[in-house]
C-alpha atoms as a PDB file:
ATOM      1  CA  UNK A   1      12.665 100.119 166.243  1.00  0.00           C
ATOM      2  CA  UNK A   2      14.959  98.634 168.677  1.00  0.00           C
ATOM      3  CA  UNK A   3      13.178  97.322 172.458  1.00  0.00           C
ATOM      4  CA  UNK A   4      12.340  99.935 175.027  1.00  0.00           C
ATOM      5  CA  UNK A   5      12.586  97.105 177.820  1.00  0.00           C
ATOM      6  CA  UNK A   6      15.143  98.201 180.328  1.00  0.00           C
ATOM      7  CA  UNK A   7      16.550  95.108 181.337  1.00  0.00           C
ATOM      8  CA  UNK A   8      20.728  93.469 181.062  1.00  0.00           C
ATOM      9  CA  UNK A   9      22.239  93.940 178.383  1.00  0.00           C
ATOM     10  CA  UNK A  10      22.188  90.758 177.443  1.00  0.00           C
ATOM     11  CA  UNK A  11      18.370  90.816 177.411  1.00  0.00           C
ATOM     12  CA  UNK A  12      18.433  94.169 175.334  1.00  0.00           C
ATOM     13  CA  UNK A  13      20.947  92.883 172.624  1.00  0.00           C
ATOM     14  CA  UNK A  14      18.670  89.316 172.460  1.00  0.00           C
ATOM     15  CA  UNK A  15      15.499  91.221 172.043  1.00  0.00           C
ATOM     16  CA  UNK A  16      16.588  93.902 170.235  1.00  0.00           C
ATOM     17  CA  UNK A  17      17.941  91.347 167.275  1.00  0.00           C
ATOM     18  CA  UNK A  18      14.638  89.196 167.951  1.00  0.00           C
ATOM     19  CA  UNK A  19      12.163  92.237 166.966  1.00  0.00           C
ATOM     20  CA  UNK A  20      14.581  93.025 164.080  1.00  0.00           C
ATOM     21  CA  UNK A  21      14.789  88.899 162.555  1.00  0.00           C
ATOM     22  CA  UNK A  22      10.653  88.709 163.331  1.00  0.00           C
ATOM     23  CA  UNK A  23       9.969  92.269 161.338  1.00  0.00           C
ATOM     24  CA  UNK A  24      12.419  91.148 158.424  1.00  0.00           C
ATOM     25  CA  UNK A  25      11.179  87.553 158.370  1.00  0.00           C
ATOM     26  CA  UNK A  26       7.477  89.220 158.019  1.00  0.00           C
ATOM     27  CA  UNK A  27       8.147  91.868 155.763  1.00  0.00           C
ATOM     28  CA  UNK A  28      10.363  89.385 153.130  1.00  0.00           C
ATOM     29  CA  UNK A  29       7.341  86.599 153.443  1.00  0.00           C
ATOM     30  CA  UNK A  30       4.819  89.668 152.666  1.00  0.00           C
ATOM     31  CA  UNK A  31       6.611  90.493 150.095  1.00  0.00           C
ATOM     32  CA  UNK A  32       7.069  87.067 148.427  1.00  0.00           C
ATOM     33  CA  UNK A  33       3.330  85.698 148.841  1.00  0.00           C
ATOM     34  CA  UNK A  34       1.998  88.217 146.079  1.00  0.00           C
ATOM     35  CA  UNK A  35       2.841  85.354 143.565  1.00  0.00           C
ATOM     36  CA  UNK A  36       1.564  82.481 145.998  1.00  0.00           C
ATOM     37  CA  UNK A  37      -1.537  83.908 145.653  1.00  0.00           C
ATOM     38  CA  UNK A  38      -2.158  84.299 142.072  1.00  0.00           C
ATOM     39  CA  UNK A  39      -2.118  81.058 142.133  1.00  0.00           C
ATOM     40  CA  UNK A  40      -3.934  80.691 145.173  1.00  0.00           C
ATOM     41  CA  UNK A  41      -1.759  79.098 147.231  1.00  0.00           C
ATOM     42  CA  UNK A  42      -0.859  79.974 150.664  1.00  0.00           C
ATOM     43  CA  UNK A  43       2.679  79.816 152.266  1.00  0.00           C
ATOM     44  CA  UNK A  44       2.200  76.408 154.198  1.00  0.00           C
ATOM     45  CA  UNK A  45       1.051  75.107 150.850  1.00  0.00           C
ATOM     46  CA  UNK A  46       3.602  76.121 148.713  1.00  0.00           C
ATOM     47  CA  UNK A  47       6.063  74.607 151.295  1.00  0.00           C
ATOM     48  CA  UNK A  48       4.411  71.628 151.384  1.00  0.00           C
ATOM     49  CA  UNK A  49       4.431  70.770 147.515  1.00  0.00           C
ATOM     50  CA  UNK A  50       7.717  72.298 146.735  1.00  0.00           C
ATOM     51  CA  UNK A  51       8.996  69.606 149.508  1.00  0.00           C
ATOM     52  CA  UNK A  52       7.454  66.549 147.661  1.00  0.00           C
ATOM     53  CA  UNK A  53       8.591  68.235 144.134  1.00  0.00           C
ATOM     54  CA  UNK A  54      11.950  67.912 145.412  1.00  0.00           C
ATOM     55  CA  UNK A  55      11.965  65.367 147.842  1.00  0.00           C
ATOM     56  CA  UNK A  56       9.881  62.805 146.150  1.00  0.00           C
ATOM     57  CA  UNK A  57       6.253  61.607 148.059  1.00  0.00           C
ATOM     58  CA  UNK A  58       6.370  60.778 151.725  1.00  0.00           C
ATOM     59  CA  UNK A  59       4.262  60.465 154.870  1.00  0.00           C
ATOM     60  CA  UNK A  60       2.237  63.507 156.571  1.00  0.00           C
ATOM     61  CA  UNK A  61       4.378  63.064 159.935  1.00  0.00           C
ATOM     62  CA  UNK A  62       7.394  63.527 157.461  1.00  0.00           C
ATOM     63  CA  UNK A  63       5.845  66.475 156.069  1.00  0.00           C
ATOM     64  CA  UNK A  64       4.935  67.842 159.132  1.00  0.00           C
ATOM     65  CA  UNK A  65       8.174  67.853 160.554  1.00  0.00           C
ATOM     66  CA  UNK A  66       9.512  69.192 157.532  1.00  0.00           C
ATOM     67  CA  UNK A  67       7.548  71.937 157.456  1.00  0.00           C
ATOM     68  CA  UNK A  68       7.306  72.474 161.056  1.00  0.00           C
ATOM     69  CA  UNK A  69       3.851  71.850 161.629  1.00  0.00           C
ATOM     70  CA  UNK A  70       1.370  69.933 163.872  1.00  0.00           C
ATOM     71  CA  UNK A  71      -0.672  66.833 162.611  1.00  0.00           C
ATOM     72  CA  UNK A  72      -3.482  68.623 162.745  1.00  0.00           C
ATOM     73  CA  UNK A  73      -2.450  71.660 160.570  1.00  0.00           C
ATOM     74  CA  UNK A  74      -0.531  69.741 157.835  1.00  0.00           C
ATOM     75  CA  UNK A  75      -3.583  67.649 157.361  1.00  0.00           C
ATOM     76  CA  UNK A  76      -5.500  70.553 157.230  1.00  0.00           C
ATOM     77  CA  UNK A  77      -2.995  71.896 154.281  1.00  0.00           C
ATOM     78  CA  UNK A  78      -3.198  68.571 152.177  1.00  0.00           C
ATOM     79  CA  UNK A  79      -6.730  68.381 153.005  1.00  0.00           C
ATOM     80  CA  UNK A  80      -6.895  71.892 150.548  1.00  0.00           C
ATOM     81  CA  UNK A  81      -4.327  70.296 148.114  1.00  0.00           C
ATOM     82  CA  UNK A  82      -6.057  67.665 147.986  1.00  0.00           C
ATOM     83  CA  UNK A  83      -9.376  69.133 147.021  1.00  0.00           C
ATOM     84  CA  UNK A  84      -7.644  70.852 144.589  1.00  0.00           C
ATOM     85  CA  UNK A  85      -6.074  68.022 142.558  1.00  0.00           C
ATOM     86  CA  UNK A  86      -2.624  69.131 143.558  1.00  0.00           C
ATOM     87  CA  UNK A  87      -1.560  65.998 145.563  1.00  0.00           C
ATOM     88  CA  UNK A  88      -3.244  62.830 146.703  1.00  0.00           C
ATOM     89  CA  UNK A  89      -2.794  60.338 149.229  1.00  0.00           C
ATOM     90  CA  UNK A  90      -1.791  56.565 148.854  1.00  0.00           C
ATOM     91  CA  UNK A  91      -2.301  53.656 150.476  1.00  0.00           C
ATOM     92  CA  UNK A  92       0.559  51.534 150.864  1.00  0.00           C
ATOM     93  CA  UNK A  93      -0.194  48.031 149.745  1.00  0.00           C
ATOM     94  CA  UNK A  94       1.710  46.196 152.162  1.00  0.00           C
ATOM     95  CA  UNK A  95       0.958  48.125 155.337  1.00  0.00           C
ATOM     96  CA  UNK A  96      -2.325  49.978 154.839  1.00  0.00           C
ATOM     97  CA  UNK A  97      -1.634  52.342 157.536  1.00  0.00           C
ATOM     98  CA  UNK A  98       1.126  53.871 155.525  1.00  0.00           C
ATOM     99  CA  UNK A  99      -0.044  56.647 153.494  1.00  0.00           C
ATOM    100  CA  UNK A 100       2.246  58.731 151.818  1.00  0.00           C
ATOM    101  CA  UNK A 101       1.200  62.192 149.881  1.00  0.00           C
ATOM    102  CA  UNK A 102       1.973  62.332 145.982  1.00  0.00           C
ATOM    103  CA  UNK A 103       2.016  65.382 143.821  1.00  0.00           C
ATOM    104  CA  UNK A 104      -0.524  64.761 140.887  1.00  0.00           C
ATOM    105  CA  UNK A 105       0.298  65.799 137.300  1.00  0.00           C
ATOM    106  CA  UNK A 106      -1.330  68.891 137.971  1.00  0.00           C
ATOM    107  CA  UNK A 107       0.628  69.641 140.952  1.00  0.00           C
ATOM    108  CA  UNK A 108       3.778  68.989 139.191  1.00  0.00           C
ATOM    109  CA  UNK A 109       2.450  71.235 136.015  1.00  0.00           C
ATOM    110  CA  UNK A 110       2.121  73.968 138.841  1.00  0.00           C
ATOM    111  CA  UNK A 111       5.228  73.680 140.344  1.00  0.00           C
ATOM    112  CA  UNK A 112       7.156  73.780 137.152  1.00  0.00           C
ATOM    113  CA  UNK A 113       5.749  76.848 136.556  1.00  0.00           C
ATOM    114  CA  UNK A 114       5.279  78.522 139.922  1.00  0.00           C
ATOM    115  CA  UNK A 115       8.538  77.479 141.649  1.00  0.00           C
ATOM    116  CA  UNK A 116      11.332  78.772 139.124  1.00  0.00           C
ATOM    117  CA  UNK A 117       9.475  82.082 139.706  1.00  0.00           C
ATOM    118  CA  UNK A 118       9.637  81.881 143.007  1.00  0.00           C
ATOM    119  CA  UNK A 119      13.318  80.958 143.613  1.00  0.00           C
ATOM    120  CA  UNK A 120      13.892  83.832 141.430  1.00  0.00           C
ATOM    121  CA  UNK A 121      12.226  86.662 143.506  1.00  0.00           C
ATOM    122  CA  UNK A 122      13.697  84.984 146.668  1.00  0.00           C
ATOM    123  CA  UNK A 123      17.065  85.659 144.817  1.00  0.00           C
ATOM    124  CA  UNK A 124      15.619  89.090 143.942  1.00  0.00           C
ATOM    125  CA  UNK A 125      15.029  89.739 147.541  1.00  0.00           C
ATOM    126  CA  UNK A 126      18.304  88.508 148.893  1.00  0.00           C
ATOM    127  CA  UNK A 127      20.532  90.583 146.643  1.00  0.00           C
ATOM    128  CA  UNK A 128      20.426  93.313 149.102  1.00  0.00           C
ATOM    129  CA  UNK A 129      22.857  90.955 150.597  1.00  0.00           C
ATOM    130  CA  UNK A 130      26.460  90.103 149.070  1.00  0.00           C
ATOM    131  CA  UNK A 131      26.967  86.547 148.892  1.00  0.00           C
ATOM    132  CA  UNK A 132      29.145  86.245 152.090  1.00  0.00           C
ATOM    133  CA  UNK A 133      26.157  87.681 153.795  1.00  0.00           C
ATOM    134  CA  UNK A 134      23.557  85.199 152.444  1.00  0.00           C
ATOM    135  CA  UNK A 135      25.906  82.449 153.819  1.00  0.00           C
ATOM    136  CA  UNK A 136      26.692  84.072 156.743  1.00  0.00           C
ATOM    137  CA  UNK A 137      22.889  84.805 157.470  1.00  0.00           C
ATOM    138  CA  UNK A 138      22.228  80.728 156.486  1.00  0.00           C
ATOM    139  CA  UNK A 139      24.047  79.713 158.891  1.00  0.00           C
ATOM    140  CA  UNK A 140      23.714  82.210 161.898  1.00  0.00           C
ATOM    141  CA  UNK A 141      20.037  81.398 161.473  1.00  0.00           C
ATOM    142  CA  UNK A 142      20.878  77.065 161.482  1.00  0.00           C
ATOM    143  CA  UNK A 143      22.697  78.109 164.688  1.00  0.00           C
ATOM    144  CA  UNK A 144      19.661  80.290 166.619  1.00  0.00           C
ATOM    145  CA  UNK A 145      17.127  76.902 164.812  1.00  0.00           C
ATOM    146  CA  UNK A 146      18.712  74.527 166.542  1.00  0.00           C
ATOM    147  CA  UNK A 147      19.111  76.001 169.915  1.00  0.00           C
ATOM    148  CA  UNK A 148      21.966  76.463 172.458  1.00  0.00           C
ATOM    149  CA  UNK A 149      22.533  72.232 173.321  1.00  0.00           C
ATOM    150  CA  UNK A 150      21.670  71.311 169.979  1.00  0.00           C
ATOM    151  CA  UNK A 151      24.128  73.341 168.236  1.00  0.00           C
ATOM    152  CA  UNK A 152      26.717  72.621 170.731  1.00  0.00           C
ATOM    153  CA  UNK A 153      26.269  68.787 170.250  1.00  0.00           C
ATOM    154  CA  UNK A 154      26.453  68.981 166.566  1.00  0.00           C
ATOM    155  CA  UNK A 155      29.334  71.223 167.210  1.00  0.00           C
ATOM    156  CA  UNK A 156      31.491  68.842 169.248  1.00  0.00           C
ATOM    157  CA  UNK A 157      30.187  66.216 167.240  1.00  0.00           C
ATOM    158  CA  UNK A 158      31.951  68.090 163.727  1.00  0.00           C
ATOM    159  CA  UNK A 159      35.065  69.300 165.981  1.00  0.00           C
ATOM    160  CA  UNK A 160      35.791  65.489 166.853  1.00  0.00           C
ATOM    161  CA  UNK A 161      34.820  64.103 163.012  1.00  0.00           C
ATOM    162  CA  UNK A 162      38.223  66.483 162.143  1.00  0.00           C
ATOM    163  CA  UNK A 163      40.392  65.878 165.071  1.00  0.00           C
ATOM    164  CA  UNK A 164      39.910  62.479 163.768  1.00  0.00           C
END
């Protein structure tokens, strides 16, 4: 259902595609979590371990950014890993402030068997798009994530890296 706001067009056309990319995003995530949860993971959980699975252990700021979360809620999220044996925090020997979060074996054991499963009905999902689509959809949505300045920096910044 497109907006009924009667404002520029420019402010129709934004909202318009806003409503339709927050419905889609919804729907696709509702669709996916059916196998989160038979293993009774959530979303934010899921993100956080599949990060460490393939980005090796790291700090909860790290993490956080990663996953686009607050302090508070990504130490909330490996709080519940936590108490689940999935991950565990460690103490860094030199600088005891440093604490970086580890999968366990368990949380590895999971992952091996819960990821592959989920990258497939991700793929399932997206095949109502051709591959040019997918790419073109990965990158329109890069664009819109990192904002009008951003993207034009990192523009200029690629257009002068080939002019070079």
């Amino acid at each position: 259902m497109p907006t009924h706001y009667k404002g520029s067009d420019a402010e129709v056309r934004a909202l318009d595609a806003f409503i339709k990319l927050a419905r889609a995003s919804s729907s696709l995530a509702s669709r996916l979590e059916g196998s989160m949860h038979l293993e009774g993971l959530t979303e934010p959980q899921l993100g956080v371990m599949e990060t460490i699975y393939h980005l090796g252990p790291m700090c909860q700021k790290e993490l956080g950014a990663k996953q686009l979360s607050t302090g508070g809620n990504i130490t909330l999220i490996v709080d519940n890993l936590e108490k689940r044996g999935l991950v565990e925090r460690v103490r860094n020997t030199e600088d005891r402030r440093y604490i970086t979060v580890h999968l366990t074996e368990e949380g590895k054991k999971l992952m091996k068997r819960v990821f592959p499963r989920h990258a497939k009905a991700i793929a399932e999902e997206f095949a109502v798009l051709s591959p040019d689509e997918q790419t073109m959809l990965s990158s329109l949505c890069k664009k819109l994530g990192l904002g009008k300045p951003e993207y034009e920096e990192a523009l200029t910044k690629v257009r002068r890296s080939s002019d070079g």
